[in-house]
PDB file of N, CA and C in Angstrom:
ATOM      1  N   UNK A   1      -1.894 -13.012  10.556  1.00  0.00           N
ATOM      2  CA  UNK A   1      -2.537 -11.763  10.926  1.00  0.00           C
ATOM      3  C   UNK A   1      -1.968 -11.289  12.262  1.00  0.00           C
ATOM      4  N   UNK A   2      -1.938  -9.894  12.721  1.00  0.00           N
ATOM      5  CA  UNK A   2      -1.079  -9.663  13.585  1.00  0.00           C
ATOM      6  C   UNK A   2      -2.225  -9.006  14.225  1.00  0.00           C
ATOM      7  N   UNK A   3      -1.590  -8.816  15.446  1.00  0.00           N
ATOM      8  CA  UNK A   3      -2.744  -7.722  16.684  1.00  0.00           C
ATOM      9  C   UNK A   3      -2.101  -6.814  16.946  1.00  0.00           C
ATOM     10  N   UNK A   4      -2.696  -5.322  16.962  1.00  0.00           N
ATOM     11  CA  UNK A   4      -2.311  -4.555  18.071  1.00  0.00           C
ATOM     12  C   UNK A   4      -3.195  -4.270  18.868  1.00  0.00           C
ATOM     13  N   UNK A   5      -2.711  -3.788  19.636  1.00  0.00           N
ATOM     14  CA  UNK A   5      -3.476  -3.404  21.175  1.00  0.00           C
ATOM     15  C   UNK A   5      -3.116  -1.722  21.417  1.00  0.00           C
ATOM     16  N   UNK A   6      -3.829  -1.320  21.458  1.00  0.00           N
ATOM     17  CA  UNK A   6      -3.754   0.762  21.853  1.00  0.00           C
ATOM     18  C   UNK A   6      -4.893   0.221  23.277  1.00  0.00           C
ATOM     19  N   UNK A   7      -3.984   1.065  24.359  1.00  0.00           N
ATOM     20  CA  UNK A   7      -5.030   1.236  25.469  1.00  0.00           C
ATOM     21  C   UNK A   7      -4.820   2.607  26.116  1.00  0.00           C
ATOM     22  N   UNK A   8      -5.625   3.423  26.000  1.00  0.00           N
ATOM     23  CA  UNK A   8      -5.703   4.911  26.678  1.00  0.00           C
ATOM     24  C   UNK A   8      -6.430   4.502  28.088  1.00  0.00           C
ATOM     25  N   UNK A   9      -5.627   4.796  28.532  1.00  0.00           N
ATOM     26  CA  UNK A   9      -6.205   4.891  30.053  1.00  0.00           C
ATOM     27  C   UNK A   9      -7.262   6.357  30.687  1.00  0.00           C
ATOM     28  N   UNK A  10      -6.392   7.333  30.012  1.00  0.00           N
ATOM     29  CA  UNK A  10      -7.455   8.583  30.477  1.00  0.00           C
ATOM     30  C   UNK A  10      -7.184   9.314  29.364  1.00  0.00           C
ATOM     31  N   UNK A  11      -8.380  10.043  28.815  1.00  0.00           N
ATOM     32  CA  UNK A  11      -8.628  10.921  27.716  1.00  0.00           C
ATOM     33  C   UNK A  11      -9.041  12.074  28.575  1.00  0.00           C
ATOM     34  N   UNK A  12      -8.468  13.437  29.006  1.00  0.00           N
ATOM     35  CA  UNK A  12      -9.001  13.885  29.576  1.00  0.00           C
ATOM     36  C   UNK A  12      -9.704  15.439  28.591  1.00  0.00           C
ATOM     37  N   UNK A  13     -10.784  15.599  28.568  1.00  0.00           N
ATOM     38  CA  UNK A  13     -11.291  16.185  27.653  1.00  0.00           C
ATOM     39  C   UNK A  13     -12.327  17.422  28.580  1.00  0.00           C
ATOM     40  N   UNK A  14     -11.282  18.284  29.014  1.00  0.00           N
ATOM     41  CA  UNK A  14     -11.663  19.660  29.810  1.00  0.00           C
ATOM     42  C   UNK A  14     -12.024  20.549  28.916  1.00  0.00           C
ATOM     43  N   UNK A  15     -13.535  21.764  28.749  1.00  0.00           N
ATOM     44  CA  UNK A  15     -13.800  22.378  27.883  1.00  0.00           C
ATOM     45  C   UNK A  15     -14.689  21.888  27.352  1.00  0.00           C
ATOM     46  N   UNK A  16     -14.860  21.121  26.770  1.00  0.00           N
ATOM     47  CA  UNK A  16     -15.792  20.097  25.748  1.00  0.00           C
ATOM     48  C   UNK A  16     -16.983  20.051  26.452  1.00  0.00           C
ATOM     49  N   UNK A  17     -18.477  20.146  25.371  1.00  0.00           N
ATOM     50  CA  UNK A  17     -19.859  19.754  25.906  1.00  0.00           C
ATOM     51  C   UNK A  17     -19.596  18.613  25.539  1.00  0.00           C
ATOM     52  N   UNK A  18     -20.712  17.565  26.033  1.00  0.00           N
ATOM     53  CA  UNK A  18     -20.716  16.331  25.628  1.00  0.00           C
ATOM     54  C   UNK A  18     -20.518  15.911  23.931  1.00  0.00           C
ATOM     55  N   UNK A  19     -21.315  16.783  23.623  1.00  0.00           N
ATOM     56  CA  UNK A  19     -21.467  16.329  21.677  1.00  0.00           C
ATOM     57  C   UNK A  19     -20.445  16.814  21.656  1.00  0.00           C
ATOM     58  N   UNK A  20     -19.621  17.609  21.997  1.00  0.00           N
ATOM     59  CA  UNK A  20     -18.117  17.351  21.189  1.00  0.00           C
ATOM     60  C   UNK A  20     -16.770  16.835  21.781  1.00  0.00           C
ATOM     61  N   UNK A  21     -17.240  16.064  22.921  1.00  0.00           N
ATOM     62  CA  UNK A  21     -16.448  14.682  23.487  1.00  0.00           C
ATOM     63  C   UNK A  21     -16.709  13.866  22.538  1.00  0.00           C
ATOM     64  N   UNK A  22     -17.796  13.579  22.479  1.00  0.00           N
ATOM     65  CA  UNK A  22     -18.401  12.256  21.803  1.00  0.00           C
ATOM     66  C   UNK A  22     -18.294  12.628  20.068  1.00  0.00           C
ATOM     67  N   UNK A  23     -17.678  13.533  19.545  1.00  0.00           N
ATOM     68  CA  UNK A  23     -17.342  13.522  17.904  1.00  0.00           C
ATOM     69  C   UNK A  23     -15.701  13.736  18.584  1.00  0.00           C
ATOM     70  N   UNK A  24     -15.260  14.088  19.402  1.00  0.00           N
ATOM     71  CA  UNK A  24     -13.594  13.799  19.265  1.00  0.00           C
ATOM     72  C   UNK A  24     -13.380  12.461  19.358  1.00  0.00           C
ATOM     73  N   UNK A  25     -13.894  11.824  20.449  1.00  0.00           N
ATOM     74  CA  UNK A  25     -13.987  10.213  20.699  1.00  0.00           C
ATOM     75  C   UNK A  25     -14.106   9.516  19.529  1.00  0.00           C
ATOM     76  N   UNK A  26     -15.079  10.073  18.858  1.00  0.00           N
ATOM     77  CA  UNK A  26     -15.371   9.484  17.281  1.00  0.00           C
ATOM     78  C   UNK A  26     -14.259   9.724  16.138  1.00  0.00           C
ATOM     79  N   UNK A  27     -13.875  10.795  16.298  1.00  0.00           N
ATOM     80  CA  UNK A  27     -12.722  11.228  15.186  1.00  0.00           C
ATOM     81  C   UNK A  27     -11.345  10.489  15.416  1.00  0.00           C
ATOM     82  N   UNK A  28     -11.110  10.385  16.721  1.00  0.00           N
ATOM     83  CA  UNK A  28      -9.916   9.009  17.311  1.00  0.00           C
ATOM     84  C   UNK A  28      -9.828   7.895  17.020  1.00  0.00           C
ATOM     85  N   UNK A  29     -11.246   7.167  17.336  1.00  0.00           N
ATOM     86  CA  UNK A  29     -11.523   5.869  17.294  1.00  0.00           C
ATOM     87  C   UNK A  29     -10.951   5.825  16.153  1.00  0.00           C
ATOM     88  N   UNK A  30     -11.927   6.349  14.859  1.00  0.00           N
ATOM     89  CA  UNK A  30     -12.308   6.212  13.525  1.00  0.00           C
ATOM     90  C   UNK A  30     -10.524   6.023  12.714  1.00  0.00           C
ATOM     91  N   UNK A  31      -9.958   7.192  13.222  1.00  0.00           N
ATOM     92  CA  UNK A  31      -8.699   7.800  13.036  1.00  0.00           C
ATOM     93  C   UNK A  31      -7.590   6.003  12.731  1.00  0.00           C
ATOM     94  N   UNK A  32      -7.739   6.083  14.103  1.00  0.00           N
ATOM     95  CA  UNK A  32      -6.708   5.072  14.413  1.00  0.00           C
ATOM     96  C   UNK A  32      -7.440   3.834  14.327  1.00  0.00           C
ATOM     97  N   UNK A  33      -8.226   3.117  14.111  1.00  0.00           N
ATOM     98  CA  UNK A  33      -9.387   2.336  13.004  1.00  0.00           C
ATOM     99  C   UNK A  33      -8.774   2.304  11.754  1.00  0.00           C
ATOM    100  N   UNK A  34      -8.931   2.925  10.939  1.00  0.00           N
ATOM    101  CA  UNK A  34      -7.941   3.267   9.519  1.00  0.00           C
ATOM    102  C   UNK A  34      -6.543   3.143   9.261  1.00  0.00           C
ATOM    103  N   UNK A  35      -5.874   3.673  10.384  1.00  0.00           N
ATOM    104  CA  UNK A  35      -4.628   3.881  10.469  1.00  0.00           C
ATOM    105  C   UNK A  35      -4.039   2.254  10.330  1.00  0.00           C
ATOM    106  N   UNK A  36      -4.320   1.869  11.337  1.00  0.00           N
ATOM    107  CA  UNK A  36      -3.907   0.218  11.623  1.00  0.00           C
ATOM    108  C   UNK A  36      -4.071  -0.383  11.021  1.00  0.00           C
ATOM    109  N   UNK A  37      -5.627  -0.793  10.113  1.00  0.00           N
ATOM    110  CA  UNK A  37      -5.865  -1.462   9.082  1.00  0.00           C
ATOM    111  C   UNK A  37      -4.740  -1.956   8.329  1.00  0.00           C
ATOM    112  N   UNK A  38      -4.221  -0.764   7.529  1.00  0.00           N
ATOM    113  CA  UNK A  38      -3.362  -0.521   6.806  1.00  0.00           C
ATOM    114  C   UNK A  38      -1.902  -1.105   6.879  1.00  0.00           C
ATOM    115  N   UNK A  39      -1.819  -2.961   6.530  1.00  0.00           N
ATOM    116  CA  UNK A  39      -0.842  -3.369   7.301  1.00  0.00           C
ATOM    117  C   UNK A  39       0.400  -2.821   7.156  1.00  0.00           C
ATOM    118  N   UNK A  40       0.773  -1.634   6.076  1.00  0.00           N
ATOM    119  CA  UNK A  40       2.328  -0.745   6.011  1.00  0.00           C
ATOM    120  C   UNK A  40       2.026  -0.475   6.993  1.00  0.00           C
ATOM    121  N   UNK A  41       1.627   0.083   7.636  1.00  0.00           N
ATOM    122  CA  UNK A  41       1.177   1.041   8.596  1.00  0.00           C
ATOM    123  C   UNK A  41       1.435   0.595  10.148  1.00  0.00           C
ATOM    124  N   UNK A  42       0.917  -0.565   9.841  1.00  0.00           N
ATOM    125  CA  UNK A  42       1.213  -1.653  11.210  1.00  0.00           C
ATOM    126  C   UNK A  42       2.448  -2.242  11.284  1.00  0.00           C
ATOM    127  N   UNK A  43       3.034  -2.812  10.016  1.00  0.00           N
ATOM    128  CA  UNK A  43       4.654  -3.130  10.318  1.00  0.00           C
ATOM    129  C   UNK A  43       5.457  -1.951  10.470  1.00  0.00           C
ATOM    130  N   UNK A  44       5.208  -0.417  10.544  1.00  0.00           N
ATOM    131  CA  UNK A  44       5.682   0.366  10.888  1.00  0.00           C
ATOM    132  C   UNK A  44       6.384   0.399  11.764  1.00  0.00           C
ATOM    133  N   UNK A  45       5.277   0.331  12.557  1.00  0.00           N
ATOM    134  CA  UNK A  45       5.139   0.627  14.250  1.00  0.00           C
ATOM    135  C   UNK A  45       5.836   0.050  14.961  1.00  0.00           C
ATOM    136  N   UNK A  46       6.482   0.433  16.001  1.00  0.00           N
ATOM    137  CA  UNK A  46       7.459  -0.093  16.973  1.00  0.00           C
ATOM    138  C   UNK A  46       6.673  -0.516  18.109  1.00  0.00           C
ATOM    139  N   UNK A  47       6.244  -1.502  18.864  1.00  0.00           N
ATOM    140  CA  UNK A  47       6.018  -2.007  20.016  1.00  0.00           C
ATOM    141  C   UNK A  47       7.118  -1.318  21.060  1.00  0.00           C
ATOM    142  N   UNK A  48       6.043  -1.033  22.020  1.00  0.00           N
ATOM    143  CA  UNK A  48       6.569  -0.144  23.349  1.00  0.00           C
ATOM    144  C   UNK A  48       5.248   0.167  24.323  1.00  0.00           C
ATOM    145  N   UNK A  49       5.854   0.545  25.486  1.00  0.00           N
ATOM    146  CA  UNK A  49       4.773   0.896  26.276  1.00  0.00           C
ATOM    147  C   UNK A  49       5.230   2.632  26.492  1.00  0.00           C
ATOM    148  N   UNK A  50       4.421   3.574  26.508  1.00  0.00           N
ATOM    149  CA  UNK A  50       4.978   4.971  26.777  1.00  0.00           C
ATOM    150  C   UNK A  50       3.635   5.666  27.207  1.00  0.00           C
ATOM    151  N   UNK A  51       4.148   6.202  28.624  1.00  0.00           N
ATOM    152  CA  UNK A  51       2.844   6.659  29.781  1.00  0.00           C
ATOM    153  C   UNK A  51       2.975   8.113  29.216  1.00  0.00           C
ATOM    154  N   UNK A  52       3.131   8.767  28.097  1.00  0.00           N
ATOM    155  CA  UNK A  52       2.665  10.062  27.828  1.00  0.00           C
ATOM    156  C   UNK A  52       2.869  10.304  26.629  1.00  0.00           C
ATOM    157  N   UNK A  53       1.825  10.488  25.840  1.00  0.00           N
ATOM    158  CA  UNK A  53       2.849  11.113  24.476  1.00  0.00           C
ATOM    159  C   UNK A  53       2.788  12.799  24.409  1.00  0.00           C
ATOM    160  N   UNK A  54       3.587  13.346  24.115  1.00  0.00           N
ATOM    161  CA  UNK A  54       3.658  14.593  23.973  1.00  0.00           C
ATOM    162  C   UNK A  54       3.503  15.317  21.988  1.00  0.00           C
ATOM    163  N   UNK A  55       2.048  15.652  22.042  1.00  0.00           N
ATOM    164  CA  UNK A  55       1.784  15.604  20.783  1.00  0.00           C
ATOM    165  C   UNK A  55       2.250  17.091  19.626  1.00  0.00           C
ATOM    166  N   UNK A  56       2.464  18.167  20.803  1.00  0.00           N
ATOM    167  CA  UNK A  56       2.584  18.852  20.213  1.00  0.00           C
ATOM    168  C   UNK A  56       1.305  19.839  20.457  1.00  0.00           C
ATOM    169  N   UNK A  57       1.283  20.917  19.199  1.00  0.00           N
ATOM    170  CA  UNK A  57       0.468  21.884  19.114  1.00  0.00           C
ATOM    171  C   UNK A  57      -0.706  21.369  18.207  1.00  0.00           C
ATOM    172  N   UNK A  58      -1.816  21.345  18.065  1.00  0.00           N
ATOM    173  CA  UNK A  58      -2.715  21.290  17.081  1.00  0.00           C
ATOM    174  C   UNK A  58      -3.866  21.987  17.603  1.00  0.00           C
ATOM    175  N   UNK A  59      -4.077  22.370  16.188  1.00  0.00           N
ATOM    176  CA  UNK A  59      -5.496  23.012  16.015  1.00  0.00           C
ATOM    177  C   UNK A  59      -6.866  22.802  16.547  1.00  0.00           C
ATOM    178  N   UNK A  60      -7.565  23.196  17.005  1.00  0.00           N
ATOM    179  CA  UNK A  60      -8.749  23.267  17.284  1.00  0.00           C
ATOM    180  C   UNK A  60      -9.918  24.083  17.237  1.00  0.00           C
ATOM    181  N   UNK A  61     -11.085  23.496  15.661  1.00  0.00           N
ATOM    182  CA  UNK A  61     -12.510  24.627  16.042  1.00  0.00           C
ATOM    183  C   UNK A  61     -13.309  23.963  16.929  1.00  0.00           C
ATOM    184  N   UNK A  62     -14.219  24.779  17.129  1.00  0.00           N
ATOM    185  CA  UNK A  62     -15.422  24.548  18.007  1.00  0.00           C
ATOM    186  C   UNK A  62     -16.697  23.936  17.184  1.00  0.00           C
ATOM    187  N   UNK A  63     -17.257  23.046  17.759  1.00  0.00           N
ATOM    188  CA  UNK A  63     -18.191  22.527  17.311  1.00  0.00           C
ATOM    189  C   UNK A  63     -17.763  20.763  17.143  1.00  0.00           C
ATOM    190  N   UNK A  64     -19.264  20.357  17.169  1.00  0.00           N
ATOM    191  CA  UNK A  64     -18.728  18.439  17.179  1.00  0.00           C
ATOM    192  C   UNK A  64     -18.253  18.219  15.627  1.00  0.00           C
ATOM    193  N   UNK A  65     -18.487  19.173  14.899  1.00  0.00           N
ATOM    194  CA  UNK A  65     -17.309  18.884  13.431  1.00  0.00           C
ATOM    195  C   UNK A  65     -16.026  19.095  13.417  1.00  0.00           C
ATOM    196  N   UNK A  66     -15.731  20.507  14.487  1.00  0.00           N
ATOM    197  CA  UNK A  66     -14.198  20.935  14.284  1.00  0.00           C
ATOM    198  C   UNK A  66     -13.467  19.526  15.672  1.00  0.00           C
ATOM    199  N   UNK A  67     -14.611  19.062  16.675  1.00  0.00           N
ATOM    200  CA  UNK A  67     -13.452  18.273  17.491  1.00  0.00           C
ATOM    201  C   UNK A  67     -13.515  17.153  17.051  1.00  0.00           C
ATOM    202  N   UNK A  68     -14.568  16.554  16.131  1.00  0.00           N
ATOM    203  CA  UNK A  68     -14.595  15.504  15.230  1.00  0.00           C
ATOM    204  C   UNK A  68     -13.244  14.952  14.520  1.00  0.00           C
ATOM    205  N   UNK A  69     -12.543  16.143  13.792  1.00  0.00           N
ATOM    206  CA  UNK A  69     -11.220  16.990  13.081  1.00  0.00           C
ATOM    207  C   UNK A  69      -9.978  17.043  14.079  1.00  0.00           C
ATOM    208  N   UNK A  70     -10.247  17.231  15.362  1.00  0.00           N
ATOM    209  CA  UNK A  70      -9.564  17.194  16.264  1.00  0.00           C
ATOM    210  C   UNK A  70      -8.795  16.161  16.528  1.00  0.00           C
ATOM    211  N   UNK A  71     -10.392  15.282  16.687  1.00  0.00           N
ATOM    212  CA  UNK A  71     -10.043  13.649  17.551  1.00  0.00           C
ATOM    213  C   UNK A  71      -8.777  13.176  16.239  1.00  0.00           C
ATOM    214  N   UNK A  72      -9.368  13.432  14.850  1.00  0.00           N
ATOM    215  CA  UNK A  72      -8.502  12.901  13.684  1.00  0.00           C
ATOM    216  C   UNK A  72      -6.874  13.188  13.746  1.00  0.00           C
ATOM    217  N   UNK A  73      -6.766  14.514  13.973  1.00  0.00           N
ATOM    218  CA  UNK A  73      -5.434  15.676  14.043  1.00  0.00           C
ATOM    219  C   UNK A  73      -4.823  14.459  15.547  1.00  0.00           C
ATOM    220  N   UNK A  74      -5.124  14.020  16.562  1.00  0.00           N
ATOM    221  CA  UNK A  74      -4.552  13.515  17.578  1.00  0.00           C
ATOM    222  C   UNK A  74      -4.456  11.914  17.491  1.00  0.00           C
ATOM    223  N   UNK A  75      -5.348  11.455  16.431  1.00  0.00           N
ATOM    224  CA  UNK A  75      -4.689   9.893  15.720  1.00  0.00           C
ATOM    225  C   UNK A  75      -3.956  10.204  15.123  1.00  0.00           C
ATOM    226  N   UNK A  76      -3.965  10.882  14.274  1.00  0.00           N
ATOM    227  CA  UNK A  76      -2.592  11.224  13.523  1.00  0.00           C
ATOM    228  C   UNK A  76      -1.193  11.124  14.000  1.00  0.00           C
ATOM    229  N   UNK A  77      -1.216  12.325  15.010  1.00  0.00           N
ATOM    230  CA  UNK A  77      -0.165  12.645  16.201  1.00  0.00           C
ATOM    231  C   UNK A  77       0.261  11.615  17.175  1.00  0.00           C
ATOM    232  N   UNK A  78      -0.641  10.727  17.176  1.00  0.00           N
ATOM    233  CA  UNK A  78      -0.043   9.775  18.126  1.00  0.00           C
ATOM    234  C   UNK A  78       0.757   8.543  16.915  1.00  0.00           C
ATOM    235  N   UNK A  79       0.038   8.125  15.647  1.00  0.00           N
ATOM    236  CA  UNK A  79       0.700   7.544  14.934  1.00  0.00           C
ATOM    237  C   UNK A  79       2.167   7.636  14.451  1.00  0.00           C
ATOM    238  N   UNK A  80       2.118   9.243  14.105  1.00  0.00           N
ATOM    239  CA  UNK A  80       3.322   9.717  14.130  1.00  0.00           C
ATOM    240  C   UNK A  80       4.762   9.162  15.365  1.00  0.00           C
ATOM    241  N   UNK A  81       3.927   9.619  16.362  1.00  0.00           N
ATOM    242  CA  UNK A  81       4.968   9.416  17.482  1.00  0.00           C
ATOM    243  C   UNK A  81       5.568   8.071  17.691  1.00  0.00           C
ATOM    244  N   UNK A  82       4.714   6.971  17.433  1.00  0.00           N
ATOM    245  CA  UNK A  82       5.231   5.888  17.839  1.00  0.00           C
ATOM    246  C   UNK A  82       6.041   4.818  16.354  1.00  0.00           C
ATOM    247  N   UNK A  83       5.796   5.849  15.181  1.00  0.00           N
ATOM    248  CA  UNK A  83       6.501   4.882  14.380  1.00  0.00           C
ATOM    249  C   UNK A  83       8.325   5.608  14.528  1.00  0.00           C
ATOM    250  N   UNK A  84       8.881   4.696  13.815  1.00  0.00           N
ATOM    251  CA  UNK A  84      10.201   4.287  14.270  1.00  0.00           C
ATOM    252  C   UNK A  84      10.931   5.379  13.811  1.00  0.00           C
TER     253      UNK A  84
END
């Protein structure tokens, strides 16, 4: 069985009321929770350390459903980035 380790140091989440920090937070976690599981998914991935990812453009509605959707859209984006 293998480990990974994801450590975000700062999520900075300007704009946001609390309930929709706390459903983006949730849509991340959850996101990349799933993602990893998935051991294709994990032998993917390239081991590295990288102090920024640059994700791009994505979408965003309002409300703790649309940043819920959000948090998901930015596991995604970061999965993306770091496989090989």
């Amino acid at each position: 069985m293998s480990r990974i380790h994801i450590t975000i140091d700062r999520l900075a989440l300007q704009g946001f009321d609390p309930a929709e920090r706390a459903a983006l937070v949730e849509g991340l976690k959850g996101e990349l929770t799933r993602a990893l599981a998935d051991p294709a998914a994990r032998a993917a991935l390239k081991s590295r350390r990288t102090p920024v990812l640059r994700l791009g453009s994505l979408e965003r509605k309002s409300g703790p459903s649309g940043s819920r959707t959000f948090g998901t859209k930015i596991a995604r984006a970061i999965q993306r980035s770091v496989k090989p």
